[in-house]
PDB file of N, CA and C in Angstrom:
ATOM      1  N   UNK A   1     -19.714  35.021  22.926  1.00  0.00           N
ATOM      2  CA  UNK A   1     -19.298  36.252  22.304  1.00  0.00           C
ATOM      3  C   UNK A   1     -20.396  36.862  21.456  1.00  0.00           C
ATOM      4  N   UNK A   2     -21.222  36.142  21.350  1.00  0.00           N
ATOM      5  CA  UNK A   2     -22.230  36.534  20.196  1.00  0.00           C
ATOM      6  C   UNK A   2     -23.287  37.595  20.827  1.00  0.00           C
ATOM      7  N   UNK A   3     -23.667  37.099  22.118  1.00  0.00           N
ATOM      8  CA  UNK A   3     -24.885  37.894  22.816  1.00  0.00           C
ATOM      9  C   UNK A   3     -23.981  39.270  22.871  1.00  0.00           C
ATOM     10  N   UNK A   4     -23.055  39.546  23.367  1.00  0.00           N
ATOM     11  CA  UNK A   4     -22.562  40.708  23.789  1.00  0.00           C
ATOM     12  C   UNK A   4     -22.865  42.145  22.893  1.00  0.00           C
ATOM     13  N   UNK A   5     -23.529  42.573  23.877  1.00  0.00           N
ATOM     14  CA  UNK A   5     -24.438  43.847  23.665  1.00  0.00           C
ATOM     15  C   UNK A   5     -23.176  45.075  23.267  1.00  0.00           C
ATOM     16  N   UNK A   6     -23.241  46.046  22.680  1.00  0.00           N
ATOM     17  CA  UNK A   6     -22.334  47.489  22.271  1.00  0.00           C
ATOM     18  C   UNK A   6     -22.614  48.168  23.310  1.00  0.00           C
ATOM     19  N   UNK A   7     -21.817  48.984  23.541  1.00  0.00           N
ATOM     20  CA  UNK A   7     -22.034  49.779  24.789  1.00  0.00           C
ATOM     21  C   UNK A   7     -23.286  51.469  24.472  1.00  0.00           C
ATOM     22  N   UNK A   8     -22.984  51.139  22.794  1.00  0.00           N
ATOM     23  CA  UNK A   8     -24.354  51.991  22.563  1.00  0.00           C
ATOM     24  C   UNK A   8     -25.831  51.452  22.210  1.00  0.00           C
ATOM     25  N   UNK A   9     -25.797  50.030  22.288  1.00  0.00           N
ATOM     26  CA  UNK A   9     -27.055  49.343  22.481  1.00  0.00           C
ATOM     27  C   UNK A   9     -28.448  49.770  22.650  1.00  0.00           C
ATOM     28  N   UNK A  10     -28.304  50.489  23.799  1.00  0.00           N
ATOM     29  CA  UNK A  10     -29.687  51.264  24.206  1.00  0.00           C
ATOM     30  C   UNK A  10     -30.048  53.054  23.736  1.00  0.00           C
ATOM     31  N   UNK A  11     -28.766  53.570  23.413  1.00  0.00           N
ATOM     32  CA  UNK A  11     -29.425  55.227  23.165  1.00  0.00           C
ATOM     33  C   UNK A  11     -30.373  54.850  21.523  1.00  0.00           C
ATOM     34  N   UNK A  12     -30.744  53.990  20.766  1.00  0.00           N
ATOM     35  CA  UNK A  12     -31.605  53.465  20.250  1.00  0.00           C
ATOM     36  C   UNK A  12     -32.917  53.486  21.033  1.00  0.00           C
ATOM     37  N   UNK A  13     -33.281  52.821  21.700  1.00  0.00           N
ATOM     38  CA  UNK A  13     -34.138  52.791  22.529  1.00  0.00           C
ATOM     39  C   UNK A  13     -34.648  53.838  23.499  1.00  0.00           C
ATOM     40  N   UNK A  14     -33.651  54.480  23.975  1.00  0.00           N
ATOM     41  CA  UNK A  14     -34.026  55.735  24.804  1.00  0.00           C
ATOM     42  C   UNK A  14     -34.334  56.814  23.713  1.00  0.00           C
ATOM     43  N   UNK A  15     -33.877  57.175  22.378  1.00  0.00           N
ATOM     44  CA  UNK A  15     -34.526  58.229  21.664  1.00  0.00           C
ATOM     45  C   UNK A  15     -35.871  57.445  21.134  1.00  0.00           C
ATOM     46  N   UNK A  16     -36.367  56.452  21.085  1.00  0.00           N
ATOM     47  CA  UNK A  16     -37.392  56.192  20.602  1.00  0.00           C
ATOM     48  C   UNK A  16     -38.801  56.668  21.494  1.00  0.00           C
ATOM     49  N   UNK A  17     -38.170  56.002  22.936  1.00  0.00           N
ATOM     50  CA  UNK A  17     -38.975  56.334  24.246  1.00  0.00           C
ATOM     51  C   UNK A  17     -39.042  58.403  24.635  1.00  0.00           C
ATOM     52  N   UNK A  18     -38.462  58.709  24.246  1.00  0.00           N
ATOM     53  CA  UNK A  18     -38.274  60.079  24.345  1.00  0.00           C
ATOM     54  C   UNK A  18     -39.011  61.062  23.444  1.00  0.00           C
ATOM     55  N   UNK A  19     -39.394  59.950  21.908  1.00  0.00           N
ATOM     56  CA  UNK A  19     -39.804  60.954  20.913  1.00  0.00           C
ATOM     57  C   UNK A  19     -41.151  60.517  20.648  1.00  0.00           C
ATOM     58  N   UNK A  20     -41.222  59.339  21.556  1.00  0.00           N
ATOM     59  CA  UNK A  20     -42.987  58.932  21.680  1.00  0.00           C
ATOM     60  C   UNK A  20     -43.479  59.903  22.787  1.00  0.00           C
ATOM     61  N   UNK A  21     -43.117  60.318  23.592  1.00  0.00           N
ATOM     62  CA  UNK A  21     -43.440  61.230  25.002  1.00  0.00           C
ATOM     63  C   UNK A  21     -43.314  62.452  25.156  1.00  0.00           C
ATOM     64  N   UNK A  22     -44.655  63.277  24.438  1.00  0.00           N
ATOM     65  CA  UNK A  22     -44.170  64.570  24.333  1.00  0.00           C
ATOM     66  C   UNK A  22     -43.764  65.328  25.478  1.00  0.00           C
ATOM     67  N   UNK A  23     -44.330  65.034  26.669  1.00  0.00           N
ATOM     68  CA  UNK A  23     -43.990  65.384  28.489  1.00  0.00           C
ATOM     69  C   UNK A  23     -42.278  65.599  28.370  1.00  0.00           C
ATOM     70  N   UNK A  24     -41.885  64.416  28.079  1.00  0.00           N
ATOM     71  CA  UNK A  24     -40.766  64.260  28.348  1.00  0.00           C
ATOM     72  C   UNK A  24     -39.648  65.185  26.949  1.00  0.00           C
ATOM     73  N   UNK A  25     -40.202  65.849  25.792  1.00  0.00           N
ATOM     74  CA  UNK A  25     -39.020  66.150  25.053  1.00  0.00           C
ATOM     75  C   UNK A  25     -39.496  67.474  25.510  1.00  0.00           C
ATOM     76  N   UNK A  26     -40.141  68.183  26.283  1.00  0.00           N
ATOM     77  CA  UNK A  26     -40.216  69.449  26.845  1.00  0.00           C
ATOM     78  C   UNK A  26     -39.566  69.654  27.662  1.00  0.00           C
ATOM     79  N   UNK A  27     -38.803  68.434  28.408  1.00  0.00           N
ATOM     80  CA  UNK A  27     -37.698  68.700  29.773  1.00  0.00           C
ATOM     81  C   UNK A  27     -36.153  68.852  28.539  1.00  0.00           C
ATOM     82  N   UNK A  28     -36.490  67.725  27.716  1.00  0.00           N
ATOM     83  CA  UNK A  28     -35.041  68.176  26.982  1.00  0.00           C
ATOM     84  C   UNK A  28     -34.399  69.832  26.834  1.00  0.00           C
ATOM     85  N   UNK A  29     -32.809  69.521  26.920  1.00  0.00           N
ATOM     86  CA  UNK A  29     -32.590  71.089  26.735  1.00  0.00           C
ATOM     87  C   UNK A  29     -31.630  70.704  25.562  1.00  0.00           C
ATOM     88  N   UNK A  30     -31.134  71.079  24.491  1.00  0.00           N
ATOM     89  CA  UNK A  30     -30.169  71.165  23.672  1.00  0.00           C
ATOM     90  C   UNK A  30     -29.094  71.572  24.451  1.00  0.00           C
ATOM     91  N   UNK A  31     -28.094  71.205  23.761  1.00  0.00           N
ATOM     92  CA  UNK A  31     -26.359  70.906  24.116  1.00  0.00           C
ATOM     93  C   UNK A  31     -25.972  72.000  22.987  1.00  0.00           C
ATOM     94  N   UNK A  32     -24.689  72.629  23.424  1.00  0.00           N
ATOM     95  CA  UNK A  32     -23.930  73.901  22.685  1.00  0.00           C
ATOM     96  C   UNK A  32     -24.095  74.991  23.631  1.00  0.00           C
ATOM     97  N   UNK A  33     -23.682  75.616  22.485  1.00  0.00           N
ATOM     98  CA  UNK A  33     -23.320  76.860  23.204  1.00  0.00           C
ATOM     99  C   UNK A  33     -24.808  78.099  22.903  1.00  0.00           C
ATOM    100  N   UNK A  34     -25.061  78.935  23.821  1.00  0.00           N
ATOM    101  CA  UNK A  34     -26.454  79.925  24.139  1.00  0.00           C
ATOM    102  C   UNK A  34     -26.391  80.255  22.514  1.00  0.00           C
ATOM    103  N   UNK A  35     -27.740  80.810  21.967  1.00  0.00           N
ATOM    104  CA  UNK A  35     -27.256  81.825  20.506  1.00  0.00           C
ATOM    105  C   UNK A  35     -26.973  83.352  21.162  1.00  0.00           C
ATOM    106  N   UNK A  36     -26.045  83.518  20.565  1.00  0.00           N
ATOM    107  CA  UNK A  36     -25.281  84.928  20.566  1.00  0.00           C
ATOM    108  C   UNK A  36     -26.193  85.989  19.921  1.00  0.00           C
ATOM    109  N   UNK A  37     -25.008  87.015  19.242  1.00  0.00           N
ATOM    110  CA  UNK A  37     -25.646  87.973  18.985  1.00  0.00           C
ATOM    111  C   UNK A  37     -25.989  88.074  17.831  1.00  0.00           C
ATOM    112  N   UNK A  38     -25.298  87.531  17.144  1.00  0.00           N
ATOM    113  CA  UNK A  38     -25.245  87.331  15.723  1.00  0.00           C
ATOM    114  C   UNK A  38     -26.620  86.765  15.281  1.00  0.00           C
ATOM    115  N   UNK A  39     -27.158  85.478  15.815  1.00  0.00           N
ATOM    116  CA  UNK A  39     -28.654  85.201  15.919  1.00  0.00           C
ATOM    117  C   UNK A  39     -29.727  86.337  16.525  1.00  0.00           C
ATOM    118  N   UNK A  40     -29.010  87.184  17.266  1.00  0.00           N
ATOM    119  CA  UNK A  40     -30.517  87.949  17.844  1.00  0.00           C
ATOM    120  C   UNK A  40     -30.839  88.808  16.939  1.00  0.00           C
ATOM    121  N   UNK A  41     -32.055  89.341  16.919  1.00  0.00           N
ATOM    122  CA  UNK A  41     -32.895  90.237  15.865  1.00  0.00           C
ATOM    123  C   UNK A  41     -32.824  91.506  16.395  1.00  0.00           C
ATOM    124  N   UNK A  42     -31.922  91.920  17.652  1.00  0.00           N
ATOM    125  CA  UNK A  42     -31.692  93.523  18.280  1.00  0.00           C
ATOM    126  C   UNK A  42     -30.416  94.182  17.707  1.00  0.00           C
ATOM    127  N   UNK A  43     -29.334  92.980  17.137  1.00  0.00           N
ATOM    128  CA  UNK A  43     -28.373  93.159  16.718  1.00  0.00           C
ATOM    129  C   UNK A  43     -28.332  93.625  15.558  1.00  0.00           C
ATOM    130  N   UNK A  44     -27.712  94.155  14.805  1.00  0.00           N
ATOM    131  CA  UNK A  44     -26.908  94.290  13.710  1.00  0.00           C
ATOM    132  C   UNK A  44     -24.884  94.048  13.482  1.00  0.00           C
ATOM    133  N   UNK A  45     -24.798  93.257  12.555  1.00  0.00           N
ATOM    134  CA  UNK A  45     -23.149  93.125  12.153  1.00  0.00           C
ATOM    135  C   UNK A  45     -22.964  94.346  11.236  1.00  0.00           C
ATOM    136  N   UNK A  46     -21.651  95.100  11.982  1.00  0.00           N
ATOM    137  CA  UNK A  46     -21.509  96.240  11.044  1.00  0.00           C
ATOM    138  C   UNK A  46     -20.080  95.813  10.875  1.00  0.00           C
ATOM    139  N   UNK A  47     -19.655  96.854   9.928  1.00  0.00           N
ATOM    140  CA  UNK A  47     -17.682  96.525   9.745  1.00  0.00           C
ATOM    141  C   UNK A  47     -17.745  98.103   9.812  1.00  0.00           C
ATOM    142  N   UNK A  48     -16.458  98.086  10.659  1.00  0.00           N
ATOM    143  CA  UNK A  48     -15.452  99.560  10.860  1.00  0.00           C
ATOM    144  C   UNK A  48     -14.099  99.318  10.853  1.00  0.00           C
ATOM    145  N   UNK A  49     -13.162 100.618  10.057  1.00  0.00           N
ATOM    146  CA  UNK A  49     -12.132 100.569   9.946  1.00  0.00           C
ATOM    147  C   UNK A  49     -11.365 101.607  11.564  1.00  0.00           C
ATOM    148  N   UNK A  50     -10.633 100.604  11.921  1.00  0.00           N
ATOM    149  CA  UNK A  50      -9.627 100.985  12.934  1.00  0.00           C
ATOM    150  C   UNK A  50      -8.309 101.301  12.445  1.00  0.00           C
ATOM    151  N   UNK A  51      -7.378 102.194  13.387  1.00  0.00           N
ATOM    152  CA  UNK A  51      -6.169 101.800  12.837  1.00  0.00           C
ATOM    153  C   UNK A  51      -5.552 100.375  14.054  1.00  0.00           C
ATOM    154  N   UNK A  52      -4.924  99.794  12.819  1.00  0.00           N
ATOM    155  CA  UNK A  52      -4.151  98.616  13.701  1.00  0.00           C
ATOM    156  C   UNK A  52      -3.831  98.787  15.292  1.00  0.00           C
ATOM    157  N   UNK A  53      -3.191  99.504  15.508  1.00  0.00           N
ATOM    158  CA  UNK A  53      -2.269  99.890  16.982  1.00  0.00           C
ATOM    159  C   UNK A  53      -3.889  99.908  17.949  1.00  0.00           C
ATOM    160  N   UNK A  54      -4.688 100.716  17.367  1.00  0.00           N
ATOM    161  CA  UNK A  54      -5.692 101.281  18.059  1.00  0.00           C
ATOM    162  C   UNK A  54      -6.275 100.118  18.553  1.00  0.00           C
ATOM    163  N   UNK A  55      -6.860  99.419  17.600  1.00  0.00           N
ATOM    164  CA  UNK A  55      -7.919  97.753  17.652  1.00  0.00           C
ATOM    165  C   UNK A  55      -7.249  97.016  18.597  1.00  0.00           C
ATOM    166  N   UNK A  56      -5.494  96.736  18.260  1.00  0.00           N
ATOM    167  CA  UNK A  56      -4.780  95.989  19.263  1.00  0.00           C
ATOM    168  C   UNK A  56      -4.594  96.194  20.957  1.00  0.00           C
ATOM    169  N   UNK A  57      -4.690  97.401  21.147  1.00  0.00           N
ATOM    170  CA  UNK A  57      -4.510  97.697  22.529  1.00  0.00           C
ATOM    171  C   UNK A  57      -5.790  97.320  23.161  1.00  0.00           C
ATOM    172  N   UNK A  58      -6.845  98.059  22.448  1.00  0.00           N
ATOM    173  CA  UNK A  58      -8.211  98.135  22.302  1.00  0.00           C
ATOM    174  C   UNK A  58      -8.651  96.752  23.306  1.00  0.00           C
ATOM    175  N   UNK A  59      -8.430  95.593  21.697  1.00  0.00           N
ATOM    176  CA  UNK A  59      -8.825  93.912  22.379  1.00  0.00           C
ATOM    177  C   UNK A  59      -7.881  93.321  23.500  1.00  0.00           C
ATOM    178  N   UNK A  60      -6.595  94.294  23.548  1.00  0.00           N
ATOM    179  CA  UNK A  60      -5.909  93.506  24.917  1.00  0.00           C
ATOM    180  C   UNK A  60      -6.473  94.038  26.333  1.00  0.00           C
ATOM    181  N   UNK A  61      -6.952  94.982  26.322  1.00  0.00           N
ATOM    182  CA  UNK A  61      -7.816  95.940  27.311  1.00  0.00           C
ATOM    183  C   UNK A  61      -9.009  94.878  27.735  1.00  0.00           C
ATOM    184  N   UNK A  62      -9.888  95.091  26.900  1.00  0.00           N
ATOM    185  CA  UNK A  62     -10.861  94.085  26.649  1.00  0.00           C
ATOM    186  C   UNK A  62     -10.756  92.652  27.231  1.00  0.00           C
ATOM    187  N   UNK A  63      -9.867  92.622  26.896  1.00  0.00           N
ATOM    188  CA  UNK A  63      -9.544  90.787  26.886  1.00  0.00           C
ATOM    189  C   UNK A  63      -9.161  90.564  28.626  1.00  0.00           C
ATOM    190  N   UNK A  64      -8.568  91.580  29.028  1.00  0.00           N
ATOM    191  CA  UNK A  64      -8.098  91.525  30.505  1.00  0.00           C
ATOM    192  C   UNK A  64      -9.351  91.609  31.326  1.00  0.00           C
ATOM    193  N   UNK A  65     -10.378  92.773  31.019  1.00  0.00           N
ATOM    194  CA  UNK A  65     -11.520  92.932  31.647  1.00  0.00           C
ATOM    195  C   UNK A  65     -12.600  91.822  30.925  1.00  0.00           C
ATOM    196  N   UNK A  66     -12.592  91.007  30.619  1.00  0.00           N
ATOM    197  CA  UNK A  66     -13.699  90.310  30.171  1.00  0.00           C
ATOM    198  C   UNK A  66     -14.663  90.991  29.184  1.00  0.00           C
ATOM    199  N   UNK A  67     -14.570  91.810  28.601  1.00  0.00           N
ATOM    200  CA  UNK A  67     -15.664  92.317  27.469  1.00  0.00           C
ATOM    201  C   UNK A  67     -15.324  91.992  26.098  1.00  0.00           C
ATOM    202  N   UNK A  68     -16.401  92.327  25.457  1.00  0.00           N
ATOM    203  CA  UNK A  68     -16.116  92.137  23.921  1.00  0.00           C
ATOM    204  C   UNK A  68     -16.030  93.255  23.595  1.00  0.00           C
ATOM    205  N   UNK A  69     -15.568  93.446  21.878  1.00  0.00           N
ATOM    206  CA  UNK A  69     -15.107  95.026  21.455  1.00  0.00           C
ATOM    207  C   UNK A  69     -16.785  95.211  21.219  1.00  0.00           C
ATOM    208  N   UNK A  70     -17.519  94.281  20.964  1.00  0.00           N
ATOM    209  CA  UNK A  70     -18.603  95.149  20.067  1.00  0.00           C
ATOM    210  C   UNK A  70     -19.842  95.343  21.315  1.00  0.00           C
ATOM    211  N   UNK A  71     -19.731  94.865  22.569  1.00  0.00           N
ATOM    212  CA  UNK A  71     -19.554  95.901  23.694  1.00  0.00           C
ATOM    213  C   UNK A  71     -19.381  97.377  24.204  1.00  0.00           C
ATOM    214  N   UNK A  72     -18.237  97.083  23.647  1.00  0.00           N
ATOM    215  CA  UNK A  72     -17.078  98.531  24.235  1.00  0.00           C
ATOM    216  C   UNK A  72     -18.372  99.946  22.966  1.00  0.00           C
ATOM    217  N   UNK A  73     -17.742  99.383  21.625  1.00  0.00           N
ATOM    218  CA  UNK A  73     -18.872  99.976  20.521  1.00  0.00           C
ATOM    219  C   UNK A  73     -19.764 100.469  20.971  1.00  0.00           C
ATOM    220  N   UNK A  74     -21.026  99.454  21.419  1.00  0.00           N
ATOM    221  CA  UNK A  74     -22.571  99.814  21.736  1.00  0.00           C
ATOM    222  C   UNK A  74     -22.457 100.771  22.632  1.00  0.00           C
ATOM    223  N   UNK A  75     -21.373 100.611  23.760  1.00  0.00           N
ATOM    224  CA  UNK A  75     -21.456 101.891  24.596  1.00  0.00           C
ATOM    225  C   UNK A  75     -20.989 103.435  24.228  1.00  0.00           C
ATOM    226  N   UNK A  76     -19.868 102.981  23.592  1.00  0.00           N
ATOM    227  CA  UNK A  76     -19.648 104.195  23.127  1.00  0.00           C
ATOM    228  C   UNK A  76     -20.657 105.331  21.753  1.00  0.00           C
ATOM    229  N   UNK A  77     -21.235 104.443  20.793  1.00  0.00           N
ATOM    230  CA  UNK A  77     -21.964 104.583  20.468  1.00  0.00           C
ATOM    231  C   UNK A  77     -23.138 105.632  21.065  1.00  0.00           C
ATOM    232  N   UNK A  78     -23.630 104.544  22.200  1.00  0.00           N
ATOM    233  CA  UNK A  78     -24.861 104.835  23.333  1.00  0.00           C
ATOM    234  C   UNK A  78     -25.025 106.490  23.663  1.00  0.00           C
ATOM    235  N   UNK A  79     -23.580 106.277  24.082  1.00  0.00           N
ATOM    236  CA  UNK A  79     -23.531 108.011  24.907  1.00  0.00           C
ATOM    237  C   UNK A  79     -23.069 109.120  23.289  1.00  0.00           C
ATOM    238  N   UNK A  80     -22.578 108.732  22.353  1.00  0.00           N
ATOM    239  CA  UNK A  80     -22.313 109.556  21.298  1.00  0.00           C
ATOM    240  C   UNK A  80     -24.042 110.136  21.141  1.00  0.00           C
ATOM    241  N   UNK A  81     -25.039 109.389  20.920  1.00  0.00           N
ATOM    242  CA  UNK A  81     -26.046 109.713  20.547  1.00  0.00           C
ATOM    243  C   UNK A  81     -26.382 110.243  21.075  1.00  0.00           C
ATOM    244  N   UNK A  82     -26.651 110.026  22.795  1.00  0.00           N
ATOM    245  CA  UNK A  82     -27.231 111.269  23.958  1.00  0.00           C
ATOM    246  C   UNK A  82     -26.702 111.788  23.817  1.00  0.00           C
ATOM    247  N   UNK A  83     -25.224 111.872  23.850  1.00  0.00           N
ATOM    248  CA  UNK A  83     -24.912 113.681  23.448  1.00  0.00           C
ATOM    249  C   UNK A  83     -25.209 114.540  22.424  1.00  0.00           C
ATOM    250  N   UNK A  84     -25.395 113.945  21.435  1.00  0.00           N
ATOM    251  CA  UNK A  84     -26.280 114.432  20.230  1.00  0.00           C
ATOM    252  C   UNK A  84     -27.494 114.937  20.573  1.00  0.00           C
ATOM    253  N   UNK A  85     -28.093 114.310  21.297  1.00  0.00           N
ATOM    254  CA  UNK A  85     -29.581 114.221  21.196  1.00  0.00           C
ATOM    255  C   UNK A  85     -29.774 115.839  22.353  1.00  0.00           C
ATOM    256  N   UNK A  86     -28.784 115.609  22.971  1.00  0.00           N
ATOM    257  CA  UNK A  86     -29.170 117.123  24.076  1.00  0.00           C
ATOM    258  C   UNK A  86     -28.640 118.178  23.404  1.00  0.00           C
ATOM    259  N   UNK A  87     -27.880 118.273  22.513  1.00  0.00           N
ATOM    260  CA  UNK A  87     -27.213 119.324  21.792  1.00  0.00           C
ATOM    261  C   UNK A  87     -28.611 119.858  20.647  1.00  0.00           C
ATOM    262  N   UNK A  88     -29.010 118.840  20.135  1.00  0.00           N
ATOM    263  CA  UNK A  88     -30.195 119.272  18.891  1.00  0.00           C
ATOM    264  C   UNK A  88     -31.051 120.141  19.800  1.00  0.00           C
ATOM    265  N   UNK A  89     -32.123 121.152  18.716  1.00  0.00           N
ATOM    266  CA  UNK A  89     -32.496 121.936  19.164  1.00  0.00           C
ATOM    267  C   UNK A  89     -34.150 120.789  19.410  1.00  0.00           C
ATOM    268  N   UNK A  90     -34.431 121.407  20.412  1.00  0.00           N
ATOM    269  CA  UNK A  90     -36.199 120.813  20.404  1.00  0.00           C
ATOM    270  C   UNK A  90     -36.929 121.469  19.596  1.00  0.00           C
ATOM    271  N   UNK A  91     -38.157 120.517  18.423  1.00  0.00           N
ATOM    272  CA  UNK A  91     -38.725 121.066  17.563  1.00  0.00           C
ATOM    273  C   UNK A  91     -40.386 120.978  18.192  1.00  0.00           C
TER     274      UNK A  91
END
């Protein structure tokens, strides 16, 4: 009973062998989930007031088609501005 090894015995040994070998921690990939948007530097977090009814239909819409609201936003956004932008006068 005494020899009997843990069944985590060796991931000891395999991070040692892994962090001596720089070849090999360049194949490593990290575990989780991608970084979002919230990490990217193109983004900004803004807050807007909706009315309730509106937001709710809004995210059930959303939610059926696979998008996010702050998606739906950027686009709508997108084209608010071109339309702006053709309306201003050229200087």
């Amino acid at each position: 009973m005494g020899n009997k090894k843990s069944r985590f015995a060796g991931i000891g040994d395999i991070h040692k062998k892994l962090s001596a070998d720089p070849e090999s921690q360049s194949r490593v990939t990290k575990m989780g989930r991608p970084p979002g948007k919230k990490s990217d530097p193109a983004f900004k977090q803004v807050t807007v007031y909706l009315r309730k009814d509106i937001h709710d239909t809004a995210r059930k819409i959303l939610f059926d088609d696979r998008r996010q609201f702050s998606d739906l936003v950027d686009e709508l956004v997108s084209r608010w501005i071109s339309s702006q932008k053709s309306k201003s006068p050229k200087v």
